[in-house]
Protein backbone atom coordinates (compact mmCIF):
# COMPACT_ATOMS: atom_id res chain seq x y z
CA UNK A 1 -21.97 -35.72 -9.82
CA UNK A 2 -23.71 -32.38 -10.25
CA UNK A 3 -23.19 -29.29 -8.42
CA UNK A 4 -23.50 -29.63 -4.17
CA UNK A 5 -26.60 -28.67 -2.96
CA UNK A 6 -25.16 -26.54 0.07
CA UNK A 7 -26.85 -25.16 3.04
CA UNK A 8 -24.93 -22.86 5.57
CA UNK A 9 -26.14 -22.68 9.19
CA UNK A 10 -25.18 -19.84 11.07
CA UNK A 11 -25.81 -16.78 9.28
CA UNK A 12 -23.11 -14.02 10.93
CA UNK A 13 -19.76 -12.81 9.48
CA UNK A 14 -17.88 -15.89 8.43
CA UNK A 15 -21.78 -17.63 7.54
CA UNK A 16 -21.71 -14.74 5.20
CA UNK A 17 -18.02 -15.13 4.13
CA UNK A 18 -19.18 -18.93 3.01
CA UNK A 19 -22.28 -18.17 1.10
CA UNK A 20 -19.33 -15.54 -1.12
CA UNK A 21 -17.32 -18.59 -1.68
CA UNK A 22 -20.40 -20.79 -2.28
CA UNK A 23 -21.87 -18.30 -5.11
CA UNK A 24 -18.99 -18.04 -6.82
CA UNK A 25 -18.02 -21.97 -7.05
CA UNK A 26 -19.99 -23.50 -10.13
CA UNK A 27 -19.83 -26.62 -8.59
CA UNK A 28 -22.01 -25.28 -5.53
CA UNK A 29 -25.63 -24.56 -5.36
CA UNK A 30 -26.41 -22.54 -2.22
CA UNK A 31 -29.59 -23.74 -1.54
CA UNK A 32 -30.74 -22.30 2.39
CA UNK A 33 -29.89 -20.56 5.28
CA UNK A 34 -30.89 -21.33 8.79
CA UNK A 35 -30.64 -19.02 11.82
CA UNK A 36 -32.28 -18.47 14.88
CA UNK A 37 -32.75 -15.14 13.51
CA UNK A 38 -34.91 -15.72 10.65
CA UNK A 39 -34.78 -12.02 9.02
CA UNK A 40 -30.95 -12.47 9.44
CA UNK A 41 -31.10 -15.79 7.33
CA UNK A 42 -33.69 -14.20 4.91
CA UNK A 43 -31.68 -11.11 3.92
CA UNK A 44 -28.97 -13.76 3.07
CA UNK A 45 -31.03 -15.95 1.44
CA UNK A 46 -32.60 -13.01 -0.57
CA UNK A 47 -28.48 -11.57 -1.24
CA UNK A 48 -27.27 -14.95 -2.58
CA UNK A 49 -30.44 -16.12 -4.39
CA UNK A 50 -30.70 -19.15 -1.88
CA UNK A 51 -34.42 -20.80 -2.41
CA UNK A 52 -34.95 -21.65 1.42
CA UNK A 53 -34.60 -20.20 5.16
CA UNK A 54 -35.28 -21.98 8.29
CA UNK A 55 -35.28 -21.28 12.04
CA UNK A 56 -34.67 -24.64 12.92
CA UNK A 57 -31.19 -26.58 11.64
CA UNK A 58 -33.26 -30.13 12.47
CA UNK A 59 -36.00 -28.72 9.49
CA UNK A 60 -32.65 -27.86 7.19
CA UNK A 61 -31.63 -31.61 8.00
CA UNK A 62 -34.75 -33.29 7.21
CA UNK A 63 -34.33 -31.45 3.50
CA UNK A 64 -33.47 -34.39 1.14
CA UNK A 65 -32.62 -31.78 -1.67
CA UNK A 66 -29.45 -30.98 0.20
CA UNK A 67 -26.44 -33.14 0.36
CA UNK A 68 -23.84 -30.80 2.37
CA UNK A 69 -24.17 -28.77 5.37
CA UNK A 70 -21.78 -25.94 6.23
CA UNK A 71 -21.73 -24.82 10.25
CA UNK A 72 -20.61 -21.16 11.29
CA UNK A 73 -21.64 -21.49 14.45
CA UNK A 74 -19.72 -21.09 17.83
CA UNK A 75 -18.06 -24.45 18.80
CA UNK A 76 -20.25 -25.43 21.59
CA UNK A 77 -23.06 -25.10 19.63
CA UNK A 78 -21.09 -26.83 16.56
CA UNK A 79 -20.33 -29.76 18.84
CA UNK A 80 -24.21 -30.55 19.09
CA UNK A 81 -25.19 -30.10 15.63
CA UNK A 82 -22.19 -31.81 14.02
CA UNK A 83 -23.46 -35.56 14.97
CA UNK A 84 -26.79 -34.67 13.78
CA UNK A 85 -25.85 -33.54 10.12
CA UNK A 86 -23.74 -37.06 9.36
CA UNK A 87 -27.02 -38.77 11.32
CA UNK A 88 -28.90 -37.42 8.15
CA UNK A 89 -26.44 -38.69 5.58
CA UNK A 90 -24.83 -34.84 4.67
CA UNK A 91 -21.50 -33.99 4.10
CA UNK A 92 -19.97 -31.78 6.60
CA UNK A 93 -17.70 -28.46 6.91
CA UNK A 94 -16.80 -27.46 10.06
CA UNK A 95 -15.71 -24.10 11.31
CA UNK A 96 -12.32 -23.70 13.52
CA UNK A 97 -12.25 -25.37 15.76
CA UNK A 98 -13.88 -28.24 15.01
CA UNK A 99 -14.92 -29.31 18.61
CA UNK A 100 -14.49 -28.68 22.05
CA UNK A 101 -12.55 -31.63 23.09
CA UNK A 102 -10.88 -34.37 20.70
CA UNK A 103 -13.44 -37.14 22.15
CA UNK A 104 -15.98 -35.11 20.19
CA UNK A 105 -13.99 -35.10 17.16
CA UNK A 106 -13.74 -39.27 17.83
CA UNK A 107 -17.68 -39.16 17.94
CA UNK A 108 -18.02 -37.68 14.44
CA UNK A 109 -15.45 -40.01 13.01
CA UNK A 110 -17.81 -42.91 14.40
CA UNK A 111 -20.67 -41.59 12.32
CA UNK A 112 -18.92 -40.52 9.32
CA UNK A 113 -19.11 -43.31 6.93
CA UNK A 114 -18.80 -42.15 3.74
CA UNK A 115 -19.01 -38.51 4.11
CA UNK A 116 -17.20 -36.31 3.53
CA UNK A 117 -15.91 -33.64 6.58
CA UNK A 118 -13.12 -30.56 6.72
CA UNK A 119 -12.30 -28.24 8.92
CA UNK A 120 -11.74 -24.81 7.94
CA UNK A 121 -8.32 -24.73 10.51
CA UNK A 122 -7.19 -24.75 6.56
CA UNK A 123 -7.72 -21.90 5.48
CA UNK A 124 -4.10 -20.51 4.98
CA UNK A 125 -1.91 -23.50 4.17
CA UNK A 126 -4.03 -23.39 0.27
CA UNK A 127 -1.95 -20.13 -0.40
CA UNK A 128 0.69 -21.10 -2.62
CA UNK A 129 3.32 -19.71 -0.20
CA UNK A 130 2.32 -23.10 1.55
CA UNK A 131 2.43 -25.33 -1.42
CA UNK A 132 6.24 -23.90 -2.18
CA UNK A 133 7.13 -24.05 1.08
CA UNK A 134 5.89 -28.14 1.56
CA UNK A 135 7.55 -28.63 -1.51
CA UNK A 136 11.04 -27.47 -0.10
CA UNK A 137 10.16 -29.86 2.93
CA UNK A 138 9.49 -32.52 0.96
CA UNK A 139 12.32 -32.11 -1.26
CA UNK A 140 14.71 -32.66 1.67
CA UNK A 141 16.38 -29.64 1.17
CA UNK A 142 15.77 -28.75 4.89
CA UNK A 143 17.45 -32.01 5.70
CA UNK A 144 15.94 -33.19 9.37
CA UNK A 145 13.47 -30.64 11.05
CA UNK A 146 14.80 -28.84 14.25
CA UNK A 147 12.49 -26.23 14.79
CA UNK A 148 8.74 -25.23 14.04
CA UNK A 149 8.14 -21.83 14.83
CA UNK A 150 5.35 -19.21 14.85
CA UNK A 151 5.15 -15.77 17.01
CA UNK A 152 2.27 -14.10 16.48
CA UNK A 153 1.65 -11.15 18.25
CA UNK A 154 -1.17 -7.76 18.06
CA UNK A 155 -0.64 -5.14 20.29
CA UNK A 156 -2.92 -3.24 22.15
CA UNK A 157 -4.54 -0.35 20.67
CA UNK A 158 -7.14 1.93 21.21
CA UNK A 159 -10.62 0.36 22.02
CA UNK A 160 -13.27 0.63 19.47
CA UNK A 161 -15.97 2.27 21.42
CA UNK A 162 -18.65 0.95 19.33
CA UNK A 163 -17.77 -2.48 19.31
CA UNK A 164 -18.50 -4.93 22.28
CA UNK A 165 -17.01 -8.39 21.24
CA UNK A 166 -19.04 -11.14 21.25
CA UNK A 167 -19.56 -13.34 24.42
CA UNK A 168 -18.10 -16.27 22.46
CA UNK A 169 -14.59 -14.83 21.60
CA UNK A 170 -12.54 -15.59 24.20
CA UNK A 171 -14.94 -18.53 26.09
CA UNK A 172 -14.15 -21.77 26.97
CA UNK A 173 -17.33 -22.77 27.59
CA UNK A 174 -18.80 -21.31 24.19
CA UNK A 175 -15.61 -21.56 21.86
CA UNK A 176 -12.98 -24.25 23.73
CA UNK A 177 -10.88 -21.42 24.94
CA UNK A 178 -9.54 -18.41 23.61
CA UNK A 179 -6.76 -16.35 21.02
CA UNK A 180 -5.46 -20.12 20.97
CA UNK A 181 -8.01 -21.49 19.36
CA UNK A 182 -9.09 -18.53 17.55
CA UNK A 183 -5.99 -17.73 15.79
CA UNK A 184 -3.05 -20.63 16.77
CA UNK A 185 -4.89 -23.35 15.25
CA UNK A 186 -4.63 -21.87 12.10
CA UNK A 187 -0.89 -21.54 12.72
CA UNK A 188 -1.06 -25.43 13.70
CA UNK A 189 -2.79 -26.55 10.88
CA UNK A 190 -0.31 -24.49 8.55
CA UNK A 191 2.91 -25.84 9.93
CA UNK A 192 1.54 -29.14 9.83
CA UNK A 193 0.70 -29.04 6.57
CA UNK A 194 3.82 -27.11 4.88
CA UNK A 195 5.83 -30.11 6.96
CA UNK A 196 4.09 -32.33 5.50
CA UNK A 197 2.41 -33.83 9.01
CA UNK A 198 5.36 -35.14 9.82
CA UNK A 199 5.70 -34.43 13.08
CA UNK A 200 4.40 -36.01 15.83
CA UNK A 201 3.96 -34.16 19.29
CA UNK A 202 4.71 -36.05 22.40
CA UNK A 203 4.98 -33.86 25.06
CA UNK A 204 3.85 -29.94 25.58
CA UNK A 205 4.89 -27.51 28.07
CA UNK A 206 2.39 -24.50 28.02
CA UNK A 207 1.36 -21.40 29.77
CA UNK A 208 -1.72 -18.59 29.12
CA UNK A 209 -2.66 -15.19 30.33
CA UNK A 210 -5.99 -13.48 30.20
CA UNK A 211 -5.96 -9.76 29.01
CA UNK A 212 -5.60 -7.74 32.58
CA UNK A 213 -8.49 -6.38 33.67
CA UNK A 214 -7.55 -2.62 32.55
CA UNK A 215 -7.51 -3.58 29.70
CA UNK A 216 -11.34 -5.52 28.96
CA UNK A 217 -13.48 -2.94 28.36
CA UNK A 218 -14.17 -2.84 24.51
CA UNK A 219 -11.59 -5.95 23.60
CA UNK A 220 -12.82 -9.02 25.45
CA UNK A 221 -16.82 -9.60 26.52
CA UNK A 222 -17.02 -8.53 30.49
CA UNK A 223 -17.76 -12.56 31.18
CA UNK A 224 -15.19 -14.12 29.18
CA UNK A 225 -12.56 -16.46 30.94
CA UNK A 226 -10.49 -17.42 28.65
CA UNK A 227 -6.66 -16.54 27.04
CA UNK A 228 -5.63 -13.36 25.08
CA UNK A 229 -1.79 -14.41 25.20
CA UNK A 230 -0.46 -18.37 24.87
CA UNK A 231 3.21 -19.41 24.60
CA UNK A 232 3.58 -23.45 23.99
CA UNK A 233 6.91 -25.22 22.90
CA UNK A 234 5.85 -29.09 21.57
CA UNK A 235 8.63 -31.69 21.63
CA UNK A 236 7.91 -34.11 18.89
CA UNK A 237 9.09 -38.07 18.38
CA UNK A 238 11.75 -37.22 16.16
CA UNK A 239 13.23 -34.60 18.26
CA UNK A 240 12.38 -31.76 16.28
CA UNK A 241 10.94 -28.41 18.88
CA UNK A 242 7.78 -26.94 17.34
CA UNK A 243 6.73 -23.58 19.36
CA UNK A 244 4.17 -21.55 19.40
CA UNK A 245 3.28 -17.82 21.15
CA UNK A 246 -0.03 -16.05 19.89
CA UNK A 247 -1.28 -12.95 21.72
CA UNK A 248 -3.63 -9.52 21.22
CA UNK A 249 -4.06 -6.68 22.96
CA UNK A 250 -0.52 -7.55 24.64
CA UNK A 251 1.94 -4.84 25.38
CA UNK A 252 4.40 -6.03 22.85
CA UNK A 253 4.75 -4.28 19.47
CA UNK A 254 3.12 -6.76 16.36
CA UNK A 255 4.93 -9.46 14.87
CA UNK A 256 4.30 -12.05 12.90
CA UNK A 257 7.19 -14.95 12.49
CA UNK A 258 6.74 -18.47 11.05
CA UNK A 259 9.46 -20.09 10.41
CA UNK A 260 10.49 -23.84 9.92
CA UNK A 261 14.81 -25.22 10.67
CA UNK A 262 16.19 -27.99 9.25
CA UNK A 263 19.66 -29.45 9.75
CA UNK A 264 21.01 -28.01 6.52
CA UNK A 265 18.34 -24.97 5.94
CA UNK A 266 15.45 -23.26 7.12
CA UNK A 267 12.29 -21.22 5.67
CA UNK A 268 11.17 -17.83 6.42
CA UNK A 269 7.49 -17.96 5.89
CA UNK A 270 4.49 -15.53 5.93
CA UNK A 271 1.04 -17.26 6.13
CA UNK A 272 -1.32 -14.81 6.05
CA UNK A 273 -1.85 -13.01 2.57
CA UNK A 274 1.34 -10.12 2.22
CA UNK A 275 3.45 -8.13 0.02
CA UNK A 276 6.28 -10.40 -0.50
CA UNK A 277 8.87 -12.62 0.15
CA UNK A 278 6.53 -15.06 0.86
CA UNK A 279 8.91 -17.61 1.32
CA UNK A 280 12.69 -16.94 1.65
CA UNK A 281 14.76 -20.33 1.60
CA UNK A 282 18.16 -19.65 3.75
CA UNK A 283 20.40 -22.47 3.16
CA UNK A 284 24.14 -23.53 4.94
CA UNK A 285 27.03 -23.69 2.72
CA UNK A 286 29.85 -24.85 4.00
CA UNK A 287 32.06 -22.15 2.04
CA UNK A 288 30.31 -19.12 1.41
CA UNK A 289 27.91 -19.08 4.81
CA UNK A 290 24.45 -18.64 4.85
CA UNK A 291 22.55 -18.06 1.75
CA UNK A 292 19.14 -16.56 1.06
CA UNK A 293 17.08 -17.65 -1.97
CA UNK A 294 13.37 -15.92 -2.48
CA UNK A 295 11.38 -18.94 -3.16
CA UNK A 296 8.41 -16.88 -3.73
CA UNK A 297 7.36 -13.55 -4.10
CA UNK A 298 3.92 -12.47 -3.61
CA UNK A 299 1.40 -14.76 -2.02
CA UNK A 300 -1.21 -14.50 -5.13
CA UNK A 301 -5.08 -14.50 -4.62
CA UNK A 302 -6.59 -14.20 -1.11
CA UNK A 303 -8.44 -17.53 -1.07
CA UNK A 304 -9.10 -17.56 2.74
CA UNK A 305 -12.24 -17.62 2.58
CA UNK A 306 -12.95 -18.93 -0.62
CA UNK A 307 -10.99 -22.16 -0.65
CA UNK A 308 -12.28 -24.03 2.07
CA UNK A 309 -15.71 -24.42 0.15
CA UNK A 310 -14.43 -24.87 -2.83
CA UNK A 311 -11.93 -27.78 -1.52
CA UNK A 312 -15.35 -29.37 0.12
CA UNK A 313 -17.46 -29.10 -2.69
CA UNK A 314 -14.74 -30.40 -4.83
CA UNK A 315 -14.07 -33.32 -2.51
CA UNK A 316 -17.40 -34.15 -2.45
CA UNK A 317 -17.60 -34.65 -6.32
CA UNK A 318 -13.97 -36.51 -6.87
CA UNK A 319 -14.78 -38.91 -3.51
CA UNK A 320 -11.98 -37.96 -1.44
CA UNK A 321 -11.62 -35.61 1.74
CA UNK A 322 -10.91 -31.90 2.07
CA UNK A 323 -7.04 -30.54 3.19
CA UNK A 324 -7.66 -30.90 6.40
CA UNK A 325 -9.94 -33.69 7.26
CA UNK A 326 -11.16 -35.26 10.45
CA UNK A 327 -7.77 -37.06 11.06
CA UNK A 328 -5.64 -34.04 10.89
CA UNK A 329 -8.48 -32.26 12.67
CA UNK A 330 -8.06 -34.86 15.81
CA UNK A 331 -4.20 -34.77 15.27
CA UNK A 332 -4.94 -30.72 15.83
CA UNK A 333 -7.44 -30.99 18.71
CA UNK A 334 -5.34 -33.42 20.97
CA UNK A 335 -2.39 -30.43 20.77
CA UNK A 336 -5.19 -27.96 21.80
CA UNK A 337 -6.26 -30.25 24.58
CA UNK A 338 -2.68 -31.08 25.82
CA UNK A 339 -1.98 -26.96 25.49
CA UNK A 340 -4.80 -26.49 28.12
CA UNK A 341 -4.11 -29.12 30.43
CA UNK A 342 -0.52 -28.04 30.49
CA UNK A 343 -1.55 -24.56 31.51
CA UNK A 344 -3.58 -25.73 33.52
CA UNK A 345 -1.55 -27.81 35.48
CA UNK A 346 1.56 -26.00 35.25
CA UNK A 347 3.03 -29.21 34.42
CA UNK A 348 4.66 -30.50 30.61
CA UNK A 349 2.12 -32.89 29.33
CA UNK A 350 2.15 -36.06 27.24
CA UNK A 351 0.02 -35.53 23.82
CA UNK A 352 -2.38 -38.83 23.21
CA UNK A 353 -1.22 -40.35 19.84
CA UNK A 354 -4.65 -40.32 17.23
């Protein structure tokens, strides 16, 4: 096959991040932007060399000179646009996350056929901290999993004065919810992956907390409803715990913990791109205690925002689907949707198998 004929819709921050990745994959050519603001598409289209720019993502569709279709768009507006790209026969990348609800990620698995779709929950578990640490998993070094585990947490600082956030940040009418889906899917998606997607969740206890009103102005938009602060714990089939707690602007200092137990070891991770360890193995032996091996070092290239483009494109060309594909993407979205129901509710939910 020759090089993907790629056209990005949505042209803000992580539209722009894309059409980076896209000019510097050989295998891509970036061929139009579409936006409802036109000059915002243009200047991109001008920036990147791209030959087209539309208002309308139904006149990008109707282009037969384009085979893949990348949306940066909120989720709600996502949602709509993702049936109609596999309607026309293009290959799909999705941003996080990739719907609203898992029924709509059942509805684009209807239509897919022989396209192919990610979701750019990804981006993190292609660092190679992730590919050493699934290796250790896989290895059975670990022995069997106890514990999944990632804290996550930003404290509050001082507001930016000349920033308002956008409406969509923290919406779960515009984005499915809030600092959950913004930053715990990728957490999700990466201790899925470096475990292999072995586990499977059956029941999740959950609570959130919207940022307190003294503390809105300049952090979340003045109509959003959604969480700034989420604490989950996810009992899975095998009896392994996987838990979760992601919050900004909270009044605890920042941390950042992921961490996978076994029976007979455990991992000390860091997902995000860092001055190393990377991965630190700790292993039980029986004589000498615990022991602590630095698996690796330094995480390498940041390929955040590169890699989920270039997986795409290159799953595209060798006829197979991205790292995270619309399985693993439903497997991610029923968590989300038992998360919120179990907040919701106040009661521990059961997770619907895929």
């Amino acid at each position: 096959m020759n090089s993907v004929r790629l056209g990005i819709i949505g042209c803000g921050f992580i539209g722009r991040m894309h059409a980076v990745a896209a000019s510097r994959d050989p295998n891509v050519d970036l061929v139009a932007f579409a936006d409802v603001d036109r000059d915002r598409a243009r200047a991109l289209a001008n920036e990147f060399g791209a030959r087209k720019v539309y208002k309308s993502p139904a006149r990008m569709l109707a282009n037969p000179d384009i085979d893949a279709v990348v949306l940066a768009l909120t989720a709600s507006v996502r949602s709509k646009l993702a049936p109609q790209v596999l309607r026309k026969g293009k290959h799909l990348l999705i941003e996080k996350p990739p719907a609203i609800n898992a029924r709509q990620i059942r509805k684009l698995m209807e239509l897919q056929g022989d396209r192919v779709v990610g979701c750019c929950s990804a981006r993190f578990s292609f660092f190679d901290g992730a590919r050493i640490a699934r290796e250790i998993v896989d290895s059975g070094a670990l022995g069997a999993l106890r514990v999944v585990r990632c804290r996550g947490l930003s404290a509050v600082s001082a507001a930016t004065v000349d920033w308002t956030p956008p409406p969509w940040r923290v919406s779960h009418a515009l984005n499915g919810g809030g600092y959950l889906v913004n930053w715990g899917i990728y957490d999700l998606d990466y201790l899925m992956h470096v475990t292999g997607w072995q586990l499977i969740p059956e029941t999740v206890l959950a609570q959130t907390w919207p940022i307190t009103d003294d503390l809105r102005e300049g952090r979340v938009h003045p109509d959003s409803d959604a969480e700034n602060h989420v604490i989950v714990m996810i009992r899975c089939t095998n009896g392994a715990v996987l838990t979760l707690e992601r919050g900004e602007a909270v009044s605890i200092p920042d941390e950042d913990v992921w961490q996978v137990t076994g029976e007979r070891g455990s991992l000390r991770l860091q997902m995000t791109p860092s001055r190393g360890p990377i991965v630190l193995h700790d292993h039980a032996d029986p004589e000498t205690g615990l022991q602590s091996t630095v698996a690796l070092e330094d995480s390498g290239p940041d390929v955040q925002h590169t890699m989920p483009v270039s997986d795409f494109a290159a799953a595209i060309r060798e006829g197979r689907q991205p790292q995270t594909d619309l399985t693993k993407a439903l497997a991610l979205q029923t968590i989300l949707d038992a998360i919120y129901k179990s907040a919701r509710s106040g009661q521990s939910v059961r997770v619907r198998r895929t």
